[in-house]
PDB file of N, CA and C in Angstrom:
ATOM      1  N   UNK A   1      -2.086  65.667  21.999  1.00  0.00           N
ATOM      2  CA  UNK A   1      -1.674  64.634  21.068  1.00  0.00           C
ATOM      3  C   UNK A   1      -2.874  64.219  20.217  1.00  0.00           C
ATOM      4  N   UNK A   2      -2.773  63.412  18.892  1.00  0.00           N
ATOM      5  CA  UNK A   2      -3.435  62.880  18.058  1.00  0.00           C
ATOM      6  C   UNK A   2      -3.455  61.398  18.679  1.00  0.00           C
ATOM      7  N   UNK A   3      -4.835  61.368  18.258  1.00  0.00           N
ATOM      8  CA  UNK A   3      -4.751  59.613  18.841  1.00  0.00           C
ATOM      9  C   UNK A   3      -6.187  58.977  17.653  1.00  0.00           C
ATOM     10  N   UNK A   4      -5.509  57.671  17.522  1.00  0.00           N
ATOM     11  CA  UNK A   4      -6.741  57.147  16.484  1.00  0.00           C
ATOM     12  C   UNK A   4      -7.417  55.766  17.258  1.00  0.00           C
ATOM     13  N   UNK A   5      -8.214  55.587  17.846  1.00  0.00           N
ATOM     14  CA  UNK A   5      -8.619  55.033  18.448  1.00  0.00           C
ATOM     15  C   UNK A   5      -9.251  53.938  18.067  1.00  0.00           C
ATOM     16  N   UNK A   6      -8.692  52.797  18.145  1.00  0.00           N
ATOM     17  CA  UNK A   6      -9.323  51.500  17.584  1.00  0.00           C
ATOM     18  C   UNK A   6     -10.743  51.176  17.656  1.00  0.00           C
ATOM     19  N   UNK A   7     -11.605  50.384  17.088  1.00  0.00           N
ATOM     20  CA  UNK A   7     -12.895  49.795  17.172  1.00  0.00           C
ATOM     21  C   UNK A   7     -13.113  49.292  18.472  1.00  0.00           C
ATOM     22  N   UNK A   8     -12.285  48.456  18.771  1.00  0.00           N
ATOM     23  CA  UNK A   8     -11.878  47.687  20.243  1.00  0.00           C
ATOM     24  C   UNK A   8     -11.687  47.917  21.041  1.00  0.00           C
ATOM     25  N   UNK A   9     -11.224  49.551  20.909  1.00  0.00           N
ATOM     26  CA  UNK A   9     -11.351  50.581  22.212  1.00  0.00           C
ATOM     27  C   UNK A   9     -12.276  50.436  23.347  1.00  0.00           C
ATOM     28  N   UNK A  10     -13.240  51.034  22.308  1.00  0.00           N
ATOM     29  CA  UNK A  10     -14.385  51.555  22.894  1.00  0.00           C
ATOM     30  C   UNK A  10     -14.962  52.980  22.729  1.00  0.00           C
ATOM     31  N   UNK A  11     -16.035  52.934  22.933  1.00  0.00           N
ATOM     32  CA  UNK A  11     -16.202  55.116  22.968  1.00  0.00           C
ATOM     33  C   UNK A  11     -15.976  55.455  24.323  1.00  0.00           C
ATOM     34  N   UNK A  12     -15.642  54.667  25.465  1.00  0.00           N
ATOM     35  CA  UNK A  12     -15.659  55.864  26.562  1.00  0.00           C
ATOM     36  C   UNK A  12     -13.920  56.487  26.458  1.00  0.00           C
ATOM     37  N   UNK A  13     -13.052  56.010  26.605  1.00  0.00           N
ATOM     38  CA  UNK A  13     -11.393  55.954  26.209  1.00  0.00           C
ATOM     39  C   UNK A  13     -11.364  56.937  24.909  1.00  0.00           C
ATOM     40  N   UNK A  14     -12.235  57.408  23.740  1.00  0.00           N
ATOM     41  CA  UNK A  14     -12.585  58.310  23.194  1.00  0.00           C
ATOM     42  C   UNK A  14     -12.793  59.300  23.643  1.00  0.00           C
ATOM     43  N   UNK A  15     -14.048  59.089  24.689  1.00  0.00           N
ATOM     44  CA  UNK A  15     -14.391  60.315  25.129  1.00  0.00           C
ATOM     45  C   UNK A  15     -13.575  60.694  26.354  1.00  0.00           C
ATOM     46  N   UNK A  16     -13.089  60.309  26.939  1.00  0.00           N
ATOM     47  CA  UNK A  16     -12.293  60.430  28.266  1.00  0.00           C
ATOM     48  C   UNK A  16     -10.806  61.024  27.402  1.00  0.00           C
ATOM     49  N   UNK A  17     -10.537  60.666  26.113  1.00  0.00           N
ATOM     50  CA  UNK A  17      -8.977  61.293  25.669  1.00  0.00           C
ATOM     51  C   UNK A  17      -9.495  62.274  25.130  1.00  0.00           C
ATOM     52  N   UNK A  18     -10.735  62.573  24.502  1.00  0.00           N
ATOM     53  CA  UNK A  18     -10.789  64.265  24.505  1.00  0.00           C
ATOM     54  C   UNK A  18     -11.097  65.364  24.876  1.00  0.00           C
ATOM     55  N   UNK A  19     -11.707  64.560  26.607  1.00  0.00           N
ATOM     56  CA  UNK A  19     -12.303  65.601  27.812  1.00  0.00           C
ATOM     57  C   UNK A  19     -10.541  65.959  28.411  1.00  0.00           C
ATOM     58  N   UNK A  20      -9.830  65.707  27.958  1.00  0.00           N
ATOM     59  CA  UNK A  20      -8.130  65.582  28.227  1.00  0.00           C
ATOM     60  C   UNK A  20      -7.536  66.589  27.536  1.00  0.00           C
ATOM     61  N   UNK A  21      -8.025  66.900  26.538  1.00  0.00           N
ATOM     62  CA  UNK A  21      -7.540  67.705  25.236  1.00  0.00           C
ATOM     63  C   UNK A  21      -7.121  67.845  24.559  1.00  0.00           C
ATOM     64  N   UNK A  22      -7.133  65.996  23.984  1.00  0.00           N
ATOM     65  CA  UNK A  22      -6.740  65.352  23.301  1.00  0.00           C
ATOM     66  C   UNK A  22      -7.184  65.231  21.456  1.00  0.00           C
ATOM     67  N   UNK A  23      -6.808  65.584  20.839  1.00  0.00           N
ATOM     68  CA  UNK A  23      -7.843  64.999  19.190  1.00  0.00           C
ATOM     69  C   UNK A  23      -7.901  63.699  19.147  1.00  0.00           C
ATOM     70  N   UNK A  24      -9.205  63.706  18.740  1.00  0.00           N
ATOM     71  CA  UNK A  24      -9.422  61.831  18.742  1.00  0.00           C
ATOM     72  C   UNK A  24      -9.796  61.619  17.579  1.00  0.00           C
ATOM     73  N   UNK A  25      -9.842  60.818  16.569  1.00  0.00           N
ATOM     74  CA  UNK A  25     -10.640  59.835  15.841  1.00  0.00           C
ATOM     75  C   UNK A  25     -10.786  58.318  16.391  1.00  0.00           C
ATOM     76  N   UNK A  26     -11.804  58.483  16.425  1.00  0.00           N
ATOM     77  CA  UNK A  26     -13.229  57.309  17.190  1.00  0.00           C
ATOM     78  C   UNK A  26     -13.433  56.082  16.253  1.00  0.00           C
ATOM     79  N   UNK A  27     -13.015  54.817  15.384  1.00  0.00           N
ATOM     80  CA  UNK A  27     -13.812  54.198  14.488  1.00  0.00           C
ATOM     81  C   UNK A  27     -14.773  53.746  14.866  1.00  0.00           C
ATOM     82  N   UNK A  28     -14.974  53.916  16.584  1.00  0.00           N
ATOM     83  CA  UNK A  28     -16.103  52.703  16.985  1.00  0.00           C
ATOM     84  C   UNK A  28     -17.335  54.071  16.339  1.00  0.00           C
ATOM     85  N   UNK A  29     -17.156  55.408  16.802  1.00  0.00           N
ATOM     86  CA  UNK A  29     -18.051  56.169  16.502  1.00  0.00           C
ATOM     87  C   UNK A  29     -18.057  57.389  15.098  1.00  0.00           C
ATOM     88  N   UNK A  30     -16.686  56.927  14.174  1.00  0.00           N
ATOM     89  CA  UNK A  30     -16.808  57.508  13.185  1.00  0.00           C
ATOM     90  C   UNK A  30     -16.780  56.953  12.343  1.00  0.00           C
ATOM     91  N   UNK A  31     -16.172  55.554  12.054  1.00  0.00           N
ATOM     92  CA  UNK A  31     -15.798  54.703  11.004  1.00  0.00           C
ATOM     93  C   UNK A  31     -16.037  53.197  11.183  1.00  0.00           C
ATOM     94  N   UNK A  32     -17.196  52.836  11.940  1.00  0.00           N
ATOM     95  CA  UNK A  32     -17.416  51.318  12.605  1.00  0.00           C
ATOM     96  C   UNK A  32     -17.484  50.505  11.280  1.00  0.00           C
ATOM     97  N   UNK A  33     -16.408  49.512  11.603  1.00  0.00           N
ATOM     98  CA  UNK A  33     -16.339  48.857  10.636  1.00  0.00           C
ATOM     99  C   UNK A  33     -14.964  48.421   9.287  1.00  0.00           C
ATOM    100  N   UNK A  34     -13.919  49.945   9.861  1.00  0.00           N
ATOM    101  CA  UNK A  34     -12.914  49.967   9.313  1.00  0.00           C
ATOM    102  C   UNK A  34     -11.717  48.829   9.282  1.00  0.00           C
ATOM    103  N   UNK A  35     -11.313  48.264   7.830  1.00  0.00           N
ATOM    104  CA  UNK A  35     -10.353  46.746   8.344  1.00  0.00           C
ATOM    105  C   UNK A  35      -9.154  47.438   8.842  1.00  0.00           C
ATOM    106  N   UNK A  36      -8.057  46.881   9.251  1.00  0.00           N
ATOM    107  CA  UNK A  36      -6.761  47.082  10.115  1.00  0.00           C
ATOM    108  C   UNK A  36      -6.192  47.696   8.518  1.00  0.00           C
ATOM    109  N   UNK A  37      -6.416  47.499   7.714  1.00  0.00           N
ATOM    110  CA  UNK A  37      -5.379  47.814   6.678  1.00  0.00           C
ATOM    111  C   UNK A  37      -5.762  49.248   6.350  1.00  0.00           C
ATOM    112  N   UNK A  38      -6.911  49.469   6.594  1.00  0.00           N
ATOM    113  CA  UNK A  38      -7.021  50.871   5.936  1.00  0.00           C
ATOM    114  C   UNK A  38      -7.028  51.756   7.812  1.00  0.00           C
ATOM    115  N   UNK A  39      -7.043  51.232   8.326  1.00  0.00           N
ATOM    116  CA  UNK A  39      -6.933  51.803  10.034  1.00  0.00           C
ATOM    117  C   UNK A  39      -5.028  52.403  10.293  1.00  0.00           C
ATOM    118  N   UNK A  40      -4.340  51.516   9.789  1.00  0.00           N
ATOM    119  CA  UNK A  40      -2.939  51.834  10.032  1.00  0.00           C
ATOM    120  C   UNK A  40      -2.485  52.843   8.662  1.00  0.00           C
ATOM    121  N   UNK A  41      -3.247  52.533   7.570  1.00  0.00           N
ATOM    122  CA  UNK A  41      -2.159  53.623   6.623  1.00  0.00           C
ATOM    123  C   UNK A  41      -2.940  55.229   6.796  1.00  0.00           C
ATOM    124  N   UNK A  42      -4.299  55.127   7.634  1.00  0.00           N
ATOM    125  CA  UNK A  42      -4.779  56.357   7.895  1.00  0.00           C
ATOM    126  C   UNK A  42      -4.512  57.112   9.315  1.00  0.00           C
ATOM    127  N   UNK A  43      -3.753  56.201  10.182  1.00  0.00           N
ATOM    128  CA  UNK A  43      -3.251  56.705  11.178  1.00  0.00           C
ATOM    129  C   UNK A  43      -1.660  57.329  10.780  1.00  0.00           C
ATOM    130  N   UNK A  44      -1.121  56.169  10.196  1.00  0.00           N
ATOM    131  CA  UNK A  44       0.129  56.833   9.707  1.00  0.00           C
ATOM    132  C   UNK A  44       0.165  58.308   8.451  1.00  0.00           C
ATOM    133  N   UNK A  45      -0.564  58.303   7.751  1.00  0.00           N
ATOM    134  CA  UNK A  45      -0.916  59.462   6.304  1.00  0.00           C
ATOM    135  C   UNK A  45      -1.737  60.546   7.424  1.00  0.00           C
ATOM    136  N   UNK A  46      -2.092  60.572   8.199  1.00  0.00           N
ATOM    137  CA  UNK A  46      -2.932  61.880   9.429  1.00  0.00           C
ATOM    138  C   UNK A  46      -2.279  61.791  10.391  1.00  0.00           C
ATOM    139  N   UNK A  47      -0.951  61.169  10.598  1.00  0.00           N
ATOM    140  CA  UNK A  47      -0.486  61.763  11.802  1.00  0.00           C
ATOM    141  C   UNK A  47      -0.890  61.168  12.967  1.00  0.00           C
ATOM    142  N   UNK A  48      -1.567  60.315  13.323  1.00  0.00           N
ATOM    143  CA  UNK A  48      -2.445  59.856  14.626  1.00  0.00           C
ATOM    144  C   UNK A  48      -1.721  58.634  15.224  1.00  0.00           C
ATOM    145  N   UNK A  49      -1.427  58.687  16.610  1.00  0.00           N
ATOM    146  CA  UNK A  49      -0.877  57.806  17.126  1.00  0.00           C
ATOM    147  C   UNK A  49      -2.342  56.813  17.563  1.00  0.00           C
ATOM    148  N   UNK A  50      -1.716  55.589  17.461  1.00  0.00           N
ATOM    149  CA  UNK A  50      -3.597  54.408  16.982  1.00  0.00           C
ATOM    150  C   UNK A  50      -3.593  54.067  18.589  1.00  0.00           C
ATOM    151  N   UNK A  51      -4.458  53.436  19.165  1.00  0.00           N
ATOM    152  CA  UNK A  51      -4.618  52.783  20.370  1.00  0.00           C
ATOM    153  C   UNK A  51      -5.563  51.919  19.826  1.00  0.00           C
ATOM    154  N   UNK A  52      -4.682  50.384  20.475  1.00  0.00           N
ATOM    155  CA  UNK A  52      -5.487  49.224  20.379  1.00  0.00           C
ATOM    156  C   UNK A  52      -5.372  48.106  21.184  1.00  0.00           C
ATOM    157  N   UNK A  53      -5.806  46.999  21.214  1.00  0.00           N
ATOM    158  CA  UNK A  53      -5.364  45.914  21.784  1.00  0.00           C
ATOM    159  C   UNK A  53      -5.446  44.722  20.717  1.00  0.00           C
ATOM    160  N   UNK A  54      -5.380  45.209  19.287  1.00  0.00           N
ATOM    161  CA  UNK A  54      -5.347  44.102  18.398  1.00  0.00           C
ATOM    162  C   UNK A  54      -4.103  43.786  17.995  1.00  0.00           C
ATOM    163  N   UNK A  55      -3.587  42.893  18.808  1.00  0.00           N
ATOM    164  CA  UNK A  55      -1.916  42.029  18.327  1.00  0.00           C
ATOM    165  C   UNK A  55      -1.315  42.218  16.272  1.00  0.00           C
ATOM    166  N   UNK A  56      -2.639  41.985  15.727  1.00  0.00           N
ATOM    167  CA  UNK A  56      -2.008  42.466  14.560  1.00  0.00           C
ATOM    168  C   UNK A  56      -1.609  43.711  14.103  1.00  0.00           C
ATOM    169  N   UNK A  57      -1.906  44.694  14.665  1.00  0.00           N
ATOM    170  CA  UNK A  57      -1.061  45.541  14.177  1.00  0.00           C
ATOM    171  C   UNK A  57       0.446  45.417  14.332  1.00  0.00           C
ATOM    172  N   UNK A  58       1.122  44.532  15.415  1.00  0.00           N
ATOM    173  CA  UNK A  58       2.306  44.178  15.401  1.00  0.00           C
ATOM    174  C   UNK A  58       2.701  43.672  14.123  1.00  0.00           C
ATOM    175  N   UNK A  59       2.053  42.642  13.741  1.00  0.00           N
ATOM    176  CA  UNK A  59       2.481  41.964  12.317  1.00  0.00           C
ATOM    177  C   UNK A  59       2.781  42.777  11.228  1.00  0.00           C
ATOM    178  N   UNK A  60       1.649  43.561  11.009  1.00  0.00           N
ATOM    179  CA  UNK A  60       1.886  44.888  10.308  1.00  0.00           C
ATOM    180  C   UNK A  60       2.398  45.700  10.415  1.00  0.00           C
ATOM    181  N   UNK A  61       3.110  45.833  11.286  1.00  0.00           N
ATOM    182  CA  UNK A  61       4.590  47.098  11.374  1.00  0.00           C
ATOM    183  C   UNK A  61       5.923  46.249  11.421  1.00  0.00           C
ATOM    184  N   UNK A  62       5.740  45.131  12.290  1.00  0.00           N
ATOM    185  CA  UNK A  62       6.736  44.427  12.067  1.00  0.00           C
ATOM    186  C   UNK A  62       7.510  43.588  11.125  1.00  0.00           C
ATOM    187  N   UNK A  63       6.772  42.882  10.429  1.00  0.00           N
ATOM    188  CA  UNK A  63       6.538  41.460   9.190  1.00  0.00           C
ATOM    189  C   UNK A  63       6.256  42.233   8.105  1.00  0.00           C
ATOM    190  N   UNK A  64       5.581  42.914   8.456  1.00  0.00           N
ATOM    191  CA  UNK A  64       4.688  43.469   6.581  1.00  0.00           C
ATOM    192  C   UNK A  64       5.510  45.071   6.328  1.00  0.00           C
ATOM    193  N   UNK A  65       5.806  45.702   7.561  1.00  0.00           N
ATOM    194  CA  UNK A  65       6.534  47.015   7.408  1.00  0.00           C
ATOM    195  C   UNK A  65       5.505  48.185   7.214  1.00  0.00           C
ATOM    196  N   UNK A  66       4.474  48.112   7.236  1.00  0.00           N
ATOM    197  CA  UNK A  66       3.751  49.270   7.527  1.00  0.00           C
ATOM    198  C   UNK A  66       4.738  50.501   8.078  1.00  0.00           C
ATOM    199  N   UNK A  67       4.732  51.322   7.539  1.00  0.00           N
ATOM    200  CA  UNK A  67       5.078  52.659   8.306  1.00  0.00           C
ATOM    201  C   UNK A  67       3.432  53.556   9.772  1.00  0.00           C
ATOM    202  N   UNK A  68       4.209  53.868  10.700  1.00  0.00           N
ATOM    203  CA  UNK A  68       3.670  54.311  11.786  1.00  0.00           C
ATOM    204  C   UNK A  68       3.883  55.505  12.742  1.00  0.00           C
ATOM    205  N   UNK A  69       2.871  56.156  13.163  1.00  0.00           N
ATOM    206  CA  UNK A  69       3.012  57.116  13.967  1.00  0.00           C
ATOM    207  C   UNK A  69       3.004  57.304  15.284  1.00  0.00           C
ATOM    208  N   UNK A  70       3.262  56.120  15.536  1.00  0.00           N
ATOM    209  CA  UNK A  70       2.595  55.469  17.118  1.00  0.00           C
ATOM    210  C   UNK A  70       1.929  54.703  17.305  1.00  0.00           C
ATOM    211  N   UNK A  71       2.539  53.687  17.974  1.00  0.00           N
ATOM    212  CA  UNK A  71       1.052  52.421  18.434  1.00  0.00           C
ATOM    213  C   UNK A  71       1.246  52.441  19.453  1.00  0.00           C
ATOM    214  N   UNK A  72       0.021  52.329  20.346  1.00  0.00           N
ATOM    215  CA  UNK A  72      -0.614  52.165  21.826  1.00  0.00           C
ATOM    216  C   UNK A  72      -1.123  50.516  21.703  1.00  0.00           C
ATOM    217  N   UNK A  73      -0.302  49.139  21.886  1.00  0.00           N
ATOM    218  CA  UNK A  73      -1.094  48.184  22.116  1.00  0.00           C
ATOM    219  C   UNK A  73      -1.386  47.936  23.654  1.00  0.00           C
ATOM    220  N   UNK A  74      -2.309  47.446  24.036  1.00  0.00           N
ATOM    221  CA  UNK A  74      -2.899  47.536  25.150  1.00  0.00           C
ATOM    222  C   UNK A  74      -3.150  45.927  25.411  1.00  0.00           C
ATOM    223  N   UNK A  75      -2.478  44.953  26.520  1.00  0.00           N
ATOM    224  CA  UNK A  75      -2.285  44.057  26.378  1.00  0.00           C
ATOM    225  C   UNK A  75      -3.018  43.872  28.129  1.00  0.00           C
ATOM    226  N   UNK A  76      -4.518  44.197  28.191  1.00  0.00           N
ATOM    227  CA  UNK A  76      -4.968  43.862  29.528  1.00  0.00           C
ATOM    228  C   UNK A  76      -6.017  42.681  29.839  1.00  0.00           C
ATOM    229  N   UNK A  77      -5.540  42.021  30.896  1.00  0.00           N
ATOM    230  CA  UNK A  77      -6.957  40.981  31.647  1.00  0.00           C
ATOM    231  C   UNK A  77      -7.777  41.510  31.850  1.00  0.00           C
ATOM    232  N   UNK A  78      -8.412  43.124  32.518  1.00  0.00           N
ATOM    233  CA  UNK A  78      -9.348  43.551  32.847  1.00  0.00           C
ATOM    234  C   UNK A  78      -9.509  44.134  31.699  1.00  0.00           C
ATOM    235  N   UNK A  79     -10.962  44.378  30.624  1.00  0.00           N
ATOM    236  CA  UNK A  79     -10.399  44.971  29.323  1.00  0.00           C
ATOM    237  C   UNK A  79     -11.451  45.960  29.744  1.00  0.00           C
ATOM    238  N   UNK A  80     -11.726  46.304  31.131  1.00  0.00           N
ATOM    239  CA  UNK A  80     -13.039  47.647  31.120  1.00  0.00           C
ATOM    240  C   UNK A  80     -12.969  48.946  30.677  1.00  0.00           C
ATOM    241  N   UNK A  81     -13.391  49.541  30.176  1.00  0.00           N
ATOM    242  CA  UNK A  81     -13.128  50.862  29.688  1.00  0.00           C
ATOM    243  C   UNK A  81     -12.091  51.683  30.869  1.00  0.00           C
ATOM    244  N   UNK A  82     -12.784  51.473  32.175  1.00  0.00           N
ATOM    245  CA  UNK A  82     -12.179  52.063  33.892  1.00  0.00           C
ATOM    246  C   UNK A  82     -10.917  51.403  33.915  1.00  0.00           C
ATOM    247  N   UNK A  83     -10.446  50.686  33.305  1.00  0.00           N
ATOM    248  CA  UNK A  83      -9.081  50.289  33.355  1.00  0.00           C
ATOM    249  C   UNK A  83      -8.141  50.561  32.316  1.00  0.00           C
ATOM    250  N   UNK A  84      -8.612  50.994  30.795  1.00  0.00           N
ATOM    251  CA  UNK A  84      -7.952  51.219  29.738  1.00  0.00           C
ATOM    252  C   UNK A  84      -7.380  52.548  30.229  1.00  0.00           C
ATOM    253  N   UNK A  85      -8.524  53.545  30.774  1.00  0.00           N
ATOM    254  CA  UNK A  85      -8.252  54.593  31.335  1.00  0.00           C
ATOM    255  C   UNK A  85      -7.051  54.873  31.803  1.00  0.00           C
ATOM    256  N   UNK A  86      -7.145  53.874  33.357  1.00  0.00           N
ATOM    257  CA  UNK A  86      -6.463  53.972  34.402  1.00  0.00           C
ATOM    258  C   UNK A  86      -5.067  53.845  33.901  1.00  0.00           C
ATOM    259  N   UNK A  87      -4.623  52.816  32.685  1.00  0.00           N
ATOM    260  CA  UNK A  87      -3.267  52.393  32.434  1.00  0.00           C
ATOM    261  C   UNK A  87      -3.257  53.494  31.353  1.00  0.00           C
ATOM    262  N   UNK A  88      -3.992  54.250  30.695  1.00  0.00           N
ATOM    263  CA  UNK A  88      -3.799  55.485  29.572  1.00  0.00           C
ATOM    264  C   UNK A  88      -2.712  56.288  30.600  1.00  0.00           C
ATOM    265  N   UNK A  89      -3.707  57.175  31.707  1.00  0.00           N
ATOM    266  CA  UNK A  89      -3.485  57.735  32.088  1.00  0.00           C
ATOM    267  C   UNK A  89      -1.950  57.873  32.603  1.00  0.00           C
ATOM    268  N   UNK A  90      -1.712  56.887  33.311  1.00  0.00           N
ATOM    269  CA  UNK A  90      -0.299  56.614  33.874  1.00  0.00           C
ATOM    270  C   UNK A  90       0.613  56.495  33.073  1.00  0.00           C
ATOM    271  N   UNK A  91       0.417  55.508  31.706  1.00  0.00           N
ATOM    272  CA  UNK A  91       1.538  55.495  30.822  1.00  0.00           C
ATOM    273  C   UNK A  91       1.622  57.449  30.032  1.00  0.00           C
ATOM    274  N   UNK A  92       0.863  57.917  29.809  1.00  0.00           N
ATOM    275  CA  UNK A  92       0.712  59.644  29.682  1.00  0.00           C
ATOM    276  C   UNK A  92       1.230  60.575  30.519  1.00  0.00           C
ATOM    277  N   UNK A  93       1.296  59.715  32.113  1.00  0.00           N
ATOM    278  CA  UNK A  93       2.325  60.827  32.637  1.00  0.00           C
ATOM    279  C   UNK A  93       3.501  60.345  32.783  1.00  0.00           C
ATOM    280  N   UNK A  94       3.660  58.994  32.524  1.00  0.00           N
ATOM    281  CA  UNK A  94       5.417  58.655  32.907  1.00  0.00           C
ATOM    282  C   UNK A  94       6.062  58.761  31.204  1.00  0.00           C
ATOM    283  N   UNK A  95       5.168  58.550  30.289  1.00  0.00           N
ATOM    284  CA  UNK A  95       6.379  58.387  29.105  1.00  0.00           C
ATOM    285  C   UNK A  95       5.459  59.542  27.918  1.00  0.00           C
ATOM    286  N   UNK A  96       4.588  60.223  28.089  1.00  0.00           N
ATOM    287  CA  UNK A  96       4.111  60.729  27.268  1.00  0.00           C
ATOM    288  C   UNK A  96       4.948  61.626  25.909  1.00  0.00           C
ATOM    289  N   UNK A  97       6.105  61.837  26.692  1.00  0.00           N
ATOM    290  CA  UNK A  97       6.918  62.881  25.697  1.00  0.00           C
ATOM    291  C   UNK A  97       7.734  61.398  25.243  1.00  0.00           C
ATOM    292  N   UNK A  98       7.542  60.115  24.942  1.00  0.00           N
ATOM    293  CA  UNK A  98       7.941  59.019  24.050  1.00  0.00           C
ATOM    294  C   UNK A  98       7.424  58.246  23.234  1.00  0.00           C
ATOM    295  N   UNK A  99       6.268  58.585  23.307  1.00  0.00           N
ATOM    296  CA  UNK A  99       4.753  58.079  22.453  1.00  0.00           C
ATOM    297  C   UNK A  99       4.990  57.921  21.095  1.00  0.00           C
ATOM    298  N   UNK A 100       5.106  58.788  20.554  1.00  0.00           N
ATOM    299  CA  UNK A 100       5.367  59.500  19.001  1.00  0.00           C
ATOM    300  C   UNK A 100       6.335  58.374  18.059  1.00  0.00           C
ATOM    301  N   UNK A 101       6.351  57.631  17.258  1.00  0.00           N
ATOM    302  CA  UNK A 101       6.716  56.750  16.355  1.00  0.00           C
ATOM    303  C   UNK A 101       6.756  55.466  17.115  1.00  0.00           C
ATOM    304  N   UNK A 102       6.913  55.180  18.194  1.00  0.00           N
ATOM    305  CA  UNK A 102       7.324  54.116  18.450  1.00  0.00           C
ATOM    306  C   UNK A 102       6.383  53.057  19.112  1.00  0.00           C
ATOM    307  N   UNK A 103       6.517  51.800  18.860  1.00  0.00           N
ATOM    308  CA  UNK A 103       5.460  50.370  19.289  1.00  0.00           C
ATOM    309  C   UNK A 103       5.454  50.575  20.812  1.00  0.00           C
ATOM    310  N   UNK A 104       4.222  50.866  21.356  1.00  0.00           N
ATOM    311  CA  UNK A 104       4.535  50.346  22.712  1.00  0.00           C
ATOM    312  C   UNK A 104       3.825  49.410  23.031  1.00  0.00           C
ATOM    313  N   UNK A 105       3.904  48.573  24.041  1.00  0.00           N
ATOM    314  CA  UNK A 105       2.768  47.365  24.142  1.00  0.00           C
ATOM    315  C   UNK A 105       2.610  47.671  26.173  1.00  0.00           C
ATOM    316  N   UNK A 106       1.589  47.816  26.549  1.00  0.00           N
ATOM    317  CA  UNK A 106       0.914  48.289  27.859  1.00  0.00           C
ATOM    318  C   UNK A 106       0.144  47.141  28.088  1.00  0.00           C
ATOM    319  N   UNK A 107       0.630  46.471  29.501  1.00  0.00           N
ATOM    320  CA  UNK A 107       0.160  45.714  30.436  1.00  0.00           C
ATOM    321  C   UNK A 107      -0.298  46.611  32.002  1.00  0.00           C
ATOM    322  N   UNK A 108      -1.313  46.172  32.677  1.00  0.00           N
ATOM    323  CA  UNK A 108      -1.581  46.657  34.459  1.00  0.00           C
ATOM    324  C   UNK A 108      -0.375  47.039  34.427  1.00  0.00           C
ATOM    325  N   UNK A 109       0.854  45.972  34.369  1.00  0.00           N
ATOM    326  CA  UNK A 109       1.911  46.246  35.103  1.00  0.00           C
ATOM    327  C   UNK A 109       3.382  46.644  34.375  1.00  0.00           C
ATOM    328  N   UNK A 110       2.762  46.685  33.713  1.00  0.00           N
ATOM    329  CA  UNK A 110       4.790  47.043  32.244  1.00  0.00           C
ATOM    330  C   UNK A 110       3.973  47.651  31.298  1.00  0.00           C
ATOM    331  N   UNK A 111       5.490  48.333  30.841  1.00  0.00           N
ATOM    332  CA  UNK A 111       5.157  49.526  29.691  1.00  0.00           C
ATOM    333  C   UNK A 111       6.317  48.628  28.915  1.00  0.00           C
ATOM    334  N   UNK A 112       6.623  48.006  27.760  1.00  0.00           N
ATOM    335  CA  UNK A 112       7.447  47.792  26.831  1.00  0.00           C
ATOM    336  C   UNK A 112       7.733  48.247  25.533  1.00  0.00           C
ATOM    337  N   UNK A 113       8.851  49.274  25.172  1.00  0.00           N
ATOM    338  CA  UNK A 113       9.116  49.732  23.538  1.00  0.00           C
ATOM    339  C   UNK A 113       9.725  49.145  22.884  1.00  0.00           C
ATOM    340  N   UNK A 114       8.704  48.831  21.507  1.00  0.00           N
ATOM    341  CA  UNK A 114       9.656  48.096  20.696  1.00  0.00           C
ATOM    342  C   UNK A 114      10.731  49.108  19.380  1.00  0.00           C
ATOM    343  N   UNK A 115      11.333  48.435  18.971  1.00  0.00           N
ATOM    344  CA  UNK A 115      12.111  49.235  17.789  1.00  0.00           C
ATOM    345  C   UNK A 115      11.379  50.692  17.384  1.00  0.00           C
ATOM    346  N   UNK A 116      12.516  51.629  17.166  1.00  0.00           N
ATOM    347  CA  UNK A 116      11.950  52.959  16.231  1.00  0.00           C
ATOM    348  C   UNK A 116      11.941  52.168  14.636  1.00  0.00           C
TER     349      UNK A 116
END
């Protein structure tokens, strides 16, 4: 899969999704500095499903209508890289073939999809 990886990520969740065999774009390590507006119309125009934990991108797909290729929001108390992982990983093997257009929002403990 394509994945565009938020600022807020981190680089290890970068590097851990493409020791996976995964394509990544990194902003923390290719584009530091990129605003949300030009982050979502370049995930959506390349194809890249985004991973983040910034609540606005909801606004912006939802309220404003952004078009999207996938959002990964990541809604955790522990925000360690060893835990972004841990909940990547699991939500990748239970729903991975559902990823693709649609909002998901990822807690420790729930996976929730919003609207196609």
């Amino acid at each position: 899969m394509r994945f565009l990886v938020d600022e807020c990520i981190g680089p290890a969740v970068a590097e851990w999704l493409r020791e996976q065999g995964h394509e990544v774009f990194s902003v923390y390590d290719e584009a530091r500095g990129l605003d949300d507006e030009a982050i979502i119309k370049k995930a959506s125009a390349e194809n890249w499903i985004l991973i983040t934990n910034d609540k606005d991108f909801g606004e912006k797909i939802y309220r404003e209508g952004h078009p999207h290729r996938g959002v990964i929001l990541l809604r955790l108390e522990d925000q360690r890289s060893i835990m972004k992982i841990k909940v990547l990983r699991q939500l990748f093997q239970d729903y991975g073939d559902r990823l693709s257009d649609r909002f998901v929002v990822v807690t420790e403990t729930n996976v929730r999809f919003g609207q196609k």
